[in-house]
N, C-alpha and C. Protein backbone atom coordinates (compact mmCIF):
# COMPACT_ATOMS: atom_id res chain seq x y z
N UNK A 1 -31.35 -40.27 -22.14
CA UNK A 1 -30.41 -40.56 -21.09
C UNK A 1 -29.30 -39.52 -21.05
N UNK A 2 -28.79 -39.20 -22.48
CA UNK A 2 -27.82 -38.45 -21.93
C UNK A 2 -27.97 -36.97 -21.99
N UNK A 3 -29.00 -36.44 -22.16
CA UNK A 3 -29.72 -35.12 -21.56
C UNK A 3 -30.03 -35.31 -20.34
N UNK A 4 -30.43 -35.98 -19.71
CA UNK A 4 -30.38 -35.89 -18.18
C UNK A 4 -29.00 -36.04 -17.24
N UNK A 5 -27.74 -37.09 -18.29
CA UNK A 5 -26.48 -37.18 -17.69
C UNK A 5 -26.18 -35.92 -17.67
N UNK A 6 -26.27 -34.93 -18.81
CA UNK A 6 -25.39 -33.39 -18.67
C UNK A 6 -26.15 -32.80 -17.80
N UNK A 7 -27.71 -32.83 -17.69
CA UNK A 7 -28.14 -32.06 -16.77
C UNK A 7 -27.42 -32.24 -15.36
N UNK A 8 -26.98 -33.44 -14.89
CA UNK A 8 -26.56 -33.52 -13.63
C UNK A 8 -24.77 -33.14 -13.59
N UNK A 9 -24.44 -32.99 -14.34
CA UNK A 9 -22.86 -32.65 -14.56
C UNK A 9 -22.37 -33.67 -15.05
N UNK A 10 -22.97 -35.22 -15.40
CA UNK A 10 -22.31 -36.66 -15.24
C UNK A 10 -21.55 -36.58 -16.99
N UNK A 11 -20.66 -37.11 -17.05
CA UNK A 11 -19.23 -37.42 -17.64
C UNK A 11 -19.74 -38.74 -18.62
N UNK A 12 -20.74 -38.96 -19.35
CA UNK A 12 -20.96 -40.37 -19.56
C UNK A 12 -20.23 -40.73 -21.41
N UNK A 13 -20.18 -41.84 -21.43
CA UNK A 13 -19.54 -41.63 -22.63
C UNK A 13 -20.12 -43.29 -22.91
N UNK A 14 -21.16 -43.06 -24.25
CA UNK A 14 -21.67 -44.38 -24.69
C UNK A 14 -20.56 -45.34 -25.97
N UNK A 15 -20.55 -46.33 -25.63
CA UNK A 15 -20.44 -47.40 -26.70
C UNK A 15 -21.22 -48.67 -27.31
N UNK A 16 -20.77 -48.53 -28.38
CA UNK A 16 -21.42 -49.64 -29.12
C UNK A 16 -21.02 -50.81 -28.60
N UNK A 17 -21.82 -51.90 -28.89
CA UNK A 17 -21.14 -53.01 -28.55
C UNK A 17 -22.23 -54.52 -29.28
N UNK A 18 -21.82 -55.26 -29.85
CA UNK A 18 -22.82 -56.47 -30.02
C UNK A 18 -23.69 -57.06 -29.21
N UNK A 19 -24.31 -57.98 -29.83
CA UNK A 19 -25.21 -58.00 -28.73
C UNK A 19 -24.57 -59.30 -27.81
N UNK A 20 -25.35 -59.76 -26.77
CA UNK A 20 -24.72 -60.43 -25.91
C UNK A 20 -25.49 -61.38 -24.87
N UNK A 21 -25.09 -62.40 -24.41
CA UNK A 21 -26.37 -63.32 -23.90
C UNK A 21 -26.20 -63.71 -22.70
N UNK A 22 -25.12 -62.43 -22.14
CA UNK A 22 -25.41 -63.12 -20.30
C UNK A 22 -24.59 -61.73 -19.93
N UNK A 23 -24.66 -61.31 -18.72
CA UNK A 23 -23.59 -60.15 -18.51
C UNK A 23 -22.14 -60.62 -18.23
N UNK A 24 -21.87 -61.80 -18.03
CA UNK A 24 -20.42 -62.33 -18.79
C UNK A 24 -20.05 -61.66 -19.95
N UNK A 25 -20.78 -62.29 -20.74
CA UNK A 25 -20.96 -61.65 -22.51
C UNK A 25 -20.20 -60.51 -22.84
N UNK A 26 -20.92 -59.94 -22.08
CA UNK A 26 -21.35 -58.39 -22.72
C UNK A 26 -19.99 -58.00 -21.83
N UNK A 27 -19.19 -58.42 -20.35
CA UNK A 27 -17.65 -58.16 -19.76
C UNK A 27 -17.38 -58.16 -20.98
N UNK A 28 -16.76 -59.10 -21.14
CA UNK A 28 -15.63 -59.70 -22.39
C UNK A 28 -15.82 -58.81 -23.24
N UNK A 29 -16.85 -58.50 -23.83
CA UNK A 29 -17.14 -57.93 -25.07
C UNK A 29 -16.48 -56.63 -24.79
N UNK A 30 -16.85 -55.95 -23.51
CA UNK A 30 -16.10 -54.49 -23.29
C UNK A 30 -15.19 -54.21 -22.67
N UNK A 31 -14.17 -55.82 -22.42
CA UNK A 31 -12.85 -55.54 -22.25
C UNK A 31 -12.86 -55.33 -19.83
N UNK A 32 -14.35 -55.58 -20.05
CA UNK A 32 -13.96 -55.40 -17.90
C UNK A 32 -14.52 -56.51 -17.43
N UNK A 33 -14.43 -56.22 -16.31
CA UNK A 33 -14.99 -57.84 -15.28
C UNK A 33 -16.22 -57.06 -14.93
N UNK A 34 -16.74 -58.58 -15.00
CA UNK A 34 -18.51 -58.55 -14.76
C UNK A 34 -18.69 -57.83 -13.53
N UNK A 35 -17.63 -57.47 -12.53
CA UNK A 35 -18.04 -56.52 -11.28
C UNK A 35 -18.43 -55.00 -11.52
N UNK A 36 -17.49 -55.09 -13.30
CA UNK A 36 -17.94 -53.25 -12.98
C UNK A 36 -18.86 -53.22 -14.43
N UNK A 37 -19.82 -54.07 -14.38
CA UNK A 37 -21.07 -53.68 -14.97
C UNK A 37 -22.00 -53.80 -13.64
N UNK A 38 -22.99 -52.60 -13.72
CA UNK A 38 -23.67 -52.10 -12.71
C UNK A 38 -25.10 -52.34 -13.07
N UNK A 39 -25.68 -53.45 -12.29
CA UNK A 39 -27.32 -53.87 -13.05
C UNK A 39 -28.25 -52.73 -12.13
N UNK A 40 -29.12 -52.14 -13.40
CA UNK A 40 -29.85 -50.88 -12.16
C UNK A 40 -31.37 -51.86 -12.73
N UNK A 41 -31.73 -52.42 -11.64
CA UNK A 41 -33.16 -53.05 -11.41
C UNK A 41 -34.56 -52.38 -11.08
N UNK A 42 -35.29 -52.23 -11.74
CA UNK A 42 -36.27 -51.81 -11.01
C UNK A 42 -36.72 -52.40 -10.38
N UNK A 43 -37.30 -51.98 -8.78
CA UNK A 43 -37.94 -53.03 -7.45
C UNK A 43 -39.37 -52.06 -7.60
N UNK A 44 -40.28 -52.53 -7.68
CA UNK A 44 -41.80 -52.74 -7.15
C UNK A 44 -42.06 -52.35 -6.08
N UNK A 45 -42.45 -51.46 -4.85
CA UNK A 45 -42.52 -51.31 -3.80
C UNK A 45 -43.87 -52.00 -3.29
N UNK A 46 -44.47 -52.43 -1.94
CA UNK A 46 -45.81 -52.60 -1.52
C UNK A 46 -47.02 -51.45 -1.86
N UNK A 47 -46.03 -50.35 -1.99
CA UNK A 47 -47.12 -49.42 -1.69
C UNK A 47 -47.44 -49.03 -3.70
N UNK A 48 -46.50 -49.76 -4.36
CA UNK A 48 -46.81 -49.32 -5.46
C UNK A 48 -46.15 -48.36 -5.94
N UNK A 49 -45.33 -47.77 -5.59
CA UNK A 49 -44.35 -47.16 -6.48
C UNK A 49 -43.30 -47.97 -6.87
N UNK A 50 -41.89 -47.14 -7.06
CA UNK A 50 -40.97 -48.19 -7.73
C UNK A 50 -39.72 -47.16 -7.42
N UNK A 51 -38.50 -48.16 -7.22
CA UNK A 51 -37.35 -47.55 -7.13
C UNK A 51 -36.45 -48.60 -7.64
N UNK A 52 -35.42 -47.68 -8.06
CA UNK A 52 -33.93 -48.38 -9.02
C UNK A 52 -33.25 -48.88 -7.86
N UNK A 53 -32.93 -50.04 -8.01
CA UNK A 53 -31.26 -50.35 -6.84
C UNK A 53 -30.31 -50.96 -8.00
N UNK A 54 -29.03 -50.38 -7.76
CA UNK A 54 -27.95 -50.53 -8.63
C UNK A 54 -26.84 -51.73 -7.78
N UNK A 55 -26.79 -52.91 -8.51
CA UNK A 55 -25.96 -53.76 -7.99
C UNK A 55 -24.81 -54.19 -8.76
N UNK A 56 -23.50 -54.38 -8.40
CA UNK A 56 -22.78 -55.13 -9.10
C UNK A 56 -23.05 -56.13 -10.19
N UNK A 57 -22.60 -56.32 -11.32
CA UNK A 57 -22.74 -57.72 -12.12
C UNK A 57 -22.20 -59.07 -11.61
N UNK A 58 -21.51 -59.29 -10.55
CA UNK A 58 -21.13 -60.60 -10.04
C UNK A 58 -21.85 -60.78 -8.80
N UNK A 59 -23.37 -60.10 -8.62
CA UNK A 59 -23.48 -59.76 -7.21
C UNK A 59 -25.22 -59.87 -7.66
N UNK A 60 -25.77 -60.36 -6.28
CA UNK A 60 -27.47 -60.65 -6.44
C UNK A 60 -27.97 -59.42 -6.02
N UNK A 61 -28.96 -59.15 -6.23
CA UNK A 61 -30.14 -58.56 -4.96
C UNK A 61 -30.30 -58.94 -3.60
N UNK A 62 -30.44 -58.49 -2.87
CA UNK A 62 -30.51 -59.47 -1.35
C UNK A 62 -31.74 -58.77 -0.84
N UNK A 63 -32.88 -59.52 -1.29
CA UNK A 63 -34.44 -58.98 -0.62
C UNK A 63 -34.48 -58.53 0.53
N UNK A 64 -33.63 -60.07 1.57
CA UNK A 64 -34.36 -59.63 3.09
C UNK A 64 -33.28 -58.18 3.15
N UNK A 65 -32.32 -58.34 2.89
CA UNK A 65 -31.42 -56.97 3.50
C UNK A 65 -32.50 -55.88 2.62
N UNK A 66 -32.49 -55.54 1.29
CA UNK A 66 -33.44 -54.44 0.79
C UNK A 66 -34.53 -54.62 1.98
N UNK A 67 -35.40 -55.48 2.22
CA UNK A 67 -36.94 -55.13 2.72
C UNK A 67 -36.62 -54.78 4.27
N UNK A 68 -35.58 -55.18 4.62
CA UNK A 68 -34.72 -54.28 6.40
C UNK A 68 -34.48 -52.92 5.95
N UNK A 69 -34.13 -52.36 4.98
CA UNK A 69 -33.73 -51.24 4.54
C UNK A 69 -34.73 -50.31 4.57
N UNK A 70 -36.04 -50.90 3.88
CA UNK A 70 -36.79 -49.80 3.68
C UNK A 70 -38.11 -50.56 4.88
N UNK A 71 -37.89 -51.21 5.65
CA UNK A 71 -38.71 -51.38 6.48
C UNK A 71 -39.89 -52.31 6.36
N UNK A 72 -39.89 -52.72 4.94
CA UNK A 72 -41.14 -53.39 4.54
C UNK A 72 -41.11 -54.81 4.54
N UNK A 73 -42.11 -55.39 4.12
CA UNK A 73 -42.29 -56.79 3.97
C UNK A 73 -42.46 -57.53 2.44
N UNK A 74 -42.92 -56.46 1.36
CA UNK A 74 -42.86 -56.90 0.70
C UNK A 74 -42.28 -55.85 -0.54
N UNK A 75 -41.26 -56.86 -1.10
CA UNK A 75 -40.88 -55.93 -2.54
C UNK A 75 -40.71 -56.81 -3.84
N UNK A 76 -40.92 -56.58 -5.13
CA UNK A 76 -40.54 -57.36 -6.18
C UNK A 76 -40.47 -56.85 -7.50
N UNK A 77 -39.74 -57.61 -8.47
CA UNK A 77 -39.46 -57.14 -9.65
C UNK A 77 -40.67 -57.18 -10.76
N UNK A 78 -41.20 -55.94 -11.25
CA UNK A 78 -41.83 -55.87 -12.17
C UNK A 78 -42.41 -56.73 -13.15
N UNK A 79 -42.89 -57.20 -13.78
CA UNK A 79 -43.32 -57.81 -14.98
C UNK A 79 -42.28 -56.55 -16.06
N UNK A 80 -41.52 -57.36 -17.41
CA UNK A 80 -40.86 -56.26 -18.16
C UNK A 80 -41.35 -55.51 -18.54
N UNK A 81 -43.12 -55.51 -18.66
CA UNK A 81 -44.13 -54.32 -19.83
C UNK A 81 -44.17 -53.08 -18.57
N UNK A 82 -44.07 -53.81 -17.53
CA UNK A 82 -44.30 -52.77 -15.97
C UNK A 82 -43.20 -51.74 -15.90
N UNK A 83 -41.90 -52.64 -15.79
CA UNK A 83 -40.99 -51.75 -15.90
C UNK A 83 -40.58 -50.68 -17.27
N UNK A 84 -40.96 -51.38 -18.25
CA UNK A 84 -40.87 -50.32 -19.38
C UNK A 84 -42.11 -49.26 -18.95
N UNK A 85 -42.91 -49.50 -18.66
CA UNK A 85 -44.29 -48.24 -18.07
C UNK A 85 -43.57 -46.92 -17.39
N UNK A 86 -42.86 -47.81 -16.44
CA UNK A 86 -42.08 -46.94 -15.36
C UNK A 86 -41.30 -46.27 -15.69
N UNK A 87 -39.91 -47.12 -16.86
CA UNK A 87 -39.36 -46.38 -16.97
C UNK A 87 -38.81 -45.73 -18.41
N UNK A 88 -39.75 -46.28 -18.94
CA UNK A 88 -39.16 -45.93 -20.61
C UNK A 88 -38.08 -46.95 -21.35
N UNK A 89 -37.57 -47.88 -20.21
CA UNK A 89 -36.67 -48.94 -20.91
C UNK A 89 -36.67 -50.02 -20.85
N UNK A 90 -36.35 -50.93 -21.99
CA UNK A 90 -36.85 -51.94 -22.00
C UNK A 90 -35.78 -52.60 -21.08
N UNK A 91 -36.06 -54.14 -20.48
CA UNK A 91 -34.91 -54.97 -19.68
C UNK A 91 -33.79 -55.25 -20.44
N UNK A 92 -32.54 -54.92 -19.84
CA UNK A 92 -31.15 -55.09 -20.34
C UNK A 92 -30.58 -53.71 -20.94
N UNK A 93 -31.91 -53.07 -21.53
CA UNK A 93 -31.01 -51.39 -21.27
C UNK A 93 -31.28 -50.38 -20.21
N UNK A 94 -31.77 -50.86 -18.96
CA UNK A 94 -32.71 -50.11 -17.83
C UNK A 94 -31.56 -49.22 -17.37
N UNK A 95 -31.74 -47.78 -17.07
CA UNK A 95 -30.48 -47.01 -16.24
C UNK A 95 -32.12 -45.92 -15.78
N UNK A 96 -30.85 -45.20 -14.73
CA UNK A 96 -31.66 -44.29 -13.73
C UNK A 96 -31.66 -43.01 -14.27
N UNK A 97 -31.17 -43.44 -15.77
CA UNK A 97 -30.34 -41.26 -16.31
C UNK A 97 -31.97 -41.75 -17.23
N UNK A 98 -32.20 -40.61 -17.34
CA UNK A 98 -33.54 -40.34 -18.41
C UNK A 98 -34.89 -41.04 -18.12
N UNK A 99 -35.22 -41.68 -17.14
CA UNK A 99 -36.15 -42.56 -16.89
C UNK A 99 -37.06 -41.76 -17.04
N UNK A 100 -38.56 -42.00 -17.40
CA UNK A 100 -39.55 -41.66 -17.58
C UNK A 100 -39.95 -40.60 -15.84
N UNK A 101 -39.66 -41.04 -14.66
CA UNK A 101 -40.29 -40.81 -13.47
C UNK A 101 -38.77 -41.32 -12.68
N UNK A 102 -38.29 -39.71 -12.35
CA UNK A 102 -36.83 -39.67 -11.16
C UNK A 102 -37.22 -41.12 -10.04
N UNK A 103 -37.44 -42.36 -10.20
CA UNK A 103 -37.50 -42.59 -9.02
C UNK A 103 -36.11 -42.43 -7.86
N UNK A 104 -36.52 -43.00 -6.54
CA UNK A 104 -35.25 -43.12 -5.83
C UNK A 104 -34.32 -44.35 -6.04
N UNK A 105 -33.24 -44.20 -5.63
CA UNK A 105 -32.12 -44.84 -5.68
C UNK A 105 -31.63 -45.15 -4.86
N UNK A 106 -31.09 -46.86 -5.13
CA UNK A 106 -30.32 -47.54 -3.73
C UNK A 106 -29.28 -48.09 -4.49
N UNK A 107 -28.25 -48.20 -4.00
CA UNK A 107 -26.56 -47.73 -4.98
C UNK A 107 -26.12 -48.95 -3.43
N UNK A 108 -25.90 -50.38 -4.53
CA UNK A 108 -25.22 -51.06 -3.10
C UNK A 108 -23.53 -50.74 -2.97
N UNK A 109 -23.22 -50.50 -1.68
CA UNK A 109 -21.91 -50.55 -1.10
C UNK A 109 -20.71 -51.39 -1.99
N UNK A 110 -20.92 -52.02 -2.42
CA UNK A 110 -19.98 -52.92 -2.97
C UNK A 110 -19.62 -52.40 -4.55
N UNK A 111 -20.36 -51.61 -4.81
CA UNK A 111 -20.04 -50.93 -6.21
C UNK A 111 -18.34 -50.09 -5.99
N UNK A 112 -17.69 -49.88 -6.46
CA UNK A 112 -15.92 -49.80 -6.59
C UNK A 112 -15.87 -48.66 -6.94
N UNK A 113 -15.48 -47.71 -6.56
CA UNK A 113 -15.05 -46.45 -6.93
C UNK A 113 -14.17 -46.56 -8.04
N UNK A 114 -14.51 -45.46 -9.04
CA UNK A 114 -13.94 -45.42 -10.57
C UNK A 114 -14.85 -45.77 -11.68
N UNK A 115 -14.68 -45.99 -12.91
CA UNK A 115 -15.17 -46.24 -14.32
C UNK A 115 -16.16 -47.56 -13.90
N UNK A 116 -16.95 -47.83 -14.07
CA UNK A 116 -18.12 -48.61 -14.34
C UNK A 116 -19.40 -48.27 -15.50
N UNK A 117 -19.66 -49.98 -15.87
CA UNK A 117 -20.16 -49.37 -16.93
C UNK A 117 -22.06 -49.88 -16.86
N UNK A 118 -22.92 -48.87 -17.07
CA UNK A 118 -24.42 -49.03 -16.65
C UNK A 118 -24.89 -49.07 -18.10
N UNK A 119 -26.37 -49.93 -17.87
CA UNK A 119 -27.26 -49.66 -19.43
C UNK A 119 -27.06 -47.85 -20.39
N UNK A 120 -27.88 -48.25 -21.08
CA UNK A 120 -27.78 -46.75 -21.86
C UNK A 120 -28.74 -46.87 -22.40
N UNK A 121 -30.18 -47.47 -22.06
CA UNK A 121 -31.21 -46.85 -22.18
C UNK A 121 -31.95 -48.01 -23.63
N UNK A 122 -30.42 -48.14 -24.30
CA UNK A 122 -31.02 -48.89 -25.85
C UNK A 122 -30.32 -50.32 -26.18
N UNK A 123 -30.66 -51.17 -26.52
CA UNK A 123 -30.07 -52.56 -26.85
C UNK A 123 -28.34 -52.50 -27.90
N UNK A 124 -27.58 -53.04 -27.68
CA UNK A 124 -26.70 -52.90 -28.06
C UNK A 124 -25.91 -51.41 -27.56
N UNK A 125 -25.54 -51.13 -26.31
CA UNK A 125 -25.03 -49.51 -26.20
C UNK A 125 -24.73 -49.97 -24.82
N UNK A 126 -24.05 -49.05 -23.92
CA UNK A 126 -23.32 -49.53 -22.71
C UNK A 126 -22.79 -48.13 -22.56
N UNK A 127 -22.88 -47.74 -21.48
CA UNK A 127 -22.11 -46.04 -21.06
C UNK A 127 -21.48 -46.29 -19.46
N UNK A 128 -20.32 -45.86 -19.94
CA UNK A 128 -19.23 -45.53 -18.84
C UNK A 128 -19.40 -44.58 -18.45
N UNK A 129 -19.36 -44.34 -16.92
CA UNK A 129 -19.44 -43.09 -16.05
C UNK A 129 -19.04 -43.32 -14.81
N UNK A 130 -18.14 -42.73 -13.70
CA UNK A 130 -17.56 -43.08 -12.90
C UNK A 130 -18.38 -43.10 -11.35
N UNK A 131 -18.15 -44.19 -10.96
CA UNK A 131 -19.34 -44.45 -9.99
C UNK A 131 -19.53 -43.61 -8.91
N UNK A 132 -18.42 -42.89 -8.21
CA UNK A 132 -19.15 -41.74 -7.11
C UNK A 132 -19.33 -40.80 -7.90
N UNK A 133 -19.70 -40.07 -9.39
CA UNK A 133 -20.07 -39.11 -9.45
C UNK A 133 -21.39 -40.00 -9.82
N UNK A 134 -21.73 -40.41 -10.54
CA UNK A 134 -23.22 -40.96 -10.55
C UNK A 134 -24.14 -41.26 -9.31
N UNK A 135 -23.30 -42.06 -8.26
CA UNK A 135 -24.47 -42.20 -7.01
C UNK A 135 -24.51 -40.57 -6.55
N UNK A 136 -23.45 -40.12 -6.77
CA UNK A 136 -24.15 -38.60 -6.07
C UNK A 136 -24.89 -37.98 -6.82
N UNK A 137 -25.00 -37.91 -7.83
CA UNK A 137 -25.65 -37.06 -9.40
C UNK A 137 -26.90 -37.69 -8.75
N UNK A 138 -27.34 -39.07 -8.48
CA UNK A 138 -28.55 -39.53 -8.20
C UNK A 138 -28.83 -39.32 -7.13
N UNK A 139 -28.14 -39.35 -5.86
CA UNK A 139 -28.03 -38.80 -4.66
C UNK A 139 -28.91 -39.94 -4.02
N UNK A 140 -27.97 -41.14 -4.69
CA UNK A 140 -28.62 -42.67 -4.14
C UNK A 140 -28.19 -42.90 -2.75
N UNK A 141 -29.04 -43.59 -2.43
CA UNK A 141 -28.37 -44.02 -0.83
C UNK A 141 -27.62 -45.22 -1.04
N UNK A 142 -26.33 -45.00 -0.54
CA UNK A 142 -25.36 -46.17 -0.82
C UNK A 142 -25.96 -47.41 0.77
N UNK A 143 -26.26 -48.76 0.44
CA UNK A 143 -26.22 -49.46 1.57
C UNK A 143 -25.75 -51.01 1.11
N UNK A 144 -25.75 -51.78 2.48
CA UNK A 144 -25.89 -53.27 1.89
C UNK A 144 -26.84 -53.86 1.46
N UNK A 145 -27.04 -54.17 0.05
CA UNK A 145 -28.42 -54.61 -0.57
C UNK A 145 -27.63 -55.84 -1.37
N UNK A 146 -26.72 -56.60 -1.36
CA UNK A 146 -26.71 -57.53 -2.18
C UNK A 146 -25.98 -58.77 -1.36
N UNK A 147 -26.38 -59.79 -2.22
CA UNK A 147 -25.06 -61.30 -1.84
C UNK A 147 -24.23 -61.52 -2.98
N UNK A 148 -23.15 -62.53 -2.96
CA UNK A 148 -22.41 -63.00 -3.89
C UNK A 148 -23.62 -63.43 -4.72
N UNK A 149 -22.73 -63.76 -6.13
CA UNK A 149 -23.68 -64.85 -6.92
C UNK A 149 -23.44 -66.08 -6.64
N UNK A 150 -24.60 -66.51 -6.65
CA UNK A 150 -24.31 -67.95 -6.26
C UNK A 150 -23.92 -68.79 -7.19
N UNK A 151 -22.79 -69.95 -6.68
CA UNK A 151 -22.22 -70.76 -7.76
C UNK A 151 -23.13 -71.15 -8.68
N UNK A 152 -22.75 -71.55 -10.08
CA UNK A 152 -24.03 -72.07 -10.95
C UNK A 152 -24.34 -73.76 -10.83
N UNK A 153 -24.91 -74.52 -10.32
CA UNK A 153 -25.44 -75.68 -9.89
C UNK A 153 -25.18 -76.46 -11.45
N UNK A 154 -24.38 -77.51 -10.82
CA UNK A 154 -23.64 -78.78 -11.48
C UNK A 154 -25.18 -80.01 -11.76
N UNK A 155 -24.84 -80.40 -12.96
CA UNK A 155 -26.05 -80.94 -13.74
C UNK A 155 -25.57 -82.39 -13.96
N UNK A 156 -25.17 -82.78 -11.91
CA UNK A 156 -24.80 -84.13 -12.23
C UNK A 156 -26.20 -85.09 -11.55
């Protein structure tokens, strides 16, 4: 990962951190709000390839807006052995720096200009890098691809 961050000029700077059991968790643990951890997902395309979309941590995927985006009808998330195929990382350390295969990149709008912090490739590790130099380093297309999270459903 971070041979490909210098290759692109990117500024990244990893930390340690314990481990952690929700991306709440893992906020607290590094001192920010769950908005500026940046989940980079791998999506499944119809046609069989695969591309990263990078969403906020307080923030979903939003299919129908992704599948308006790229025109299609159908898209979905990997099986985890799939996405490690793709990209060399396992789920919860997935980032777009070092991936096995450059895919493309969709960088939703709602990501905040400044310090945010993305996987780093390995369990327990977390790297800060500031978010418009990364979507440009990736030369992601910034759009609307997500919803709020939805409240968590009361277990009355």
């Amino acid at each position: 990962m971070m041979n490909d961050a210098s290759a692109r000029g990117l500024d990244v700077e990893v930390v340690s951190r314990p481990p952690a059991g929700s991306l709440a968790e893992a906020a607290g643990l590094l001192g920010i709000q769950p908005r500026e951890i940046i989940k980079s997902l791998v999506v499944k395309h119809k046609d069989g390839s695969f591309f990263f979309a990078l969403v906020p941590g307080d923030r979903v995927i939003s299919w129908p807006k992704l599948r308006s985006l790229l025109g299609v009808n159908k898209l979905s998330l990997p099986h985890s052995d799939v996405a490690f195929a793709a990209t060399g990382y396992e789920r919860g350390t997935i980032t777009p720096l070092g991936s096995r295969t450059p895919w493309p990149v969709y960088a939703d709008f709602g990501i905040e200009p400044g310090r945010i912090c993305i996987g780093a490739g390995a369990h327990g590790h977390s790297a800060f890098v500031d978010s418009t130099d990364l979507i440009g380093a990736l030369d992601a297309t910034v759009a609307d691809i997500s919803d709020p999270e939805p409240p968590p459903q009361s277990s009355s």
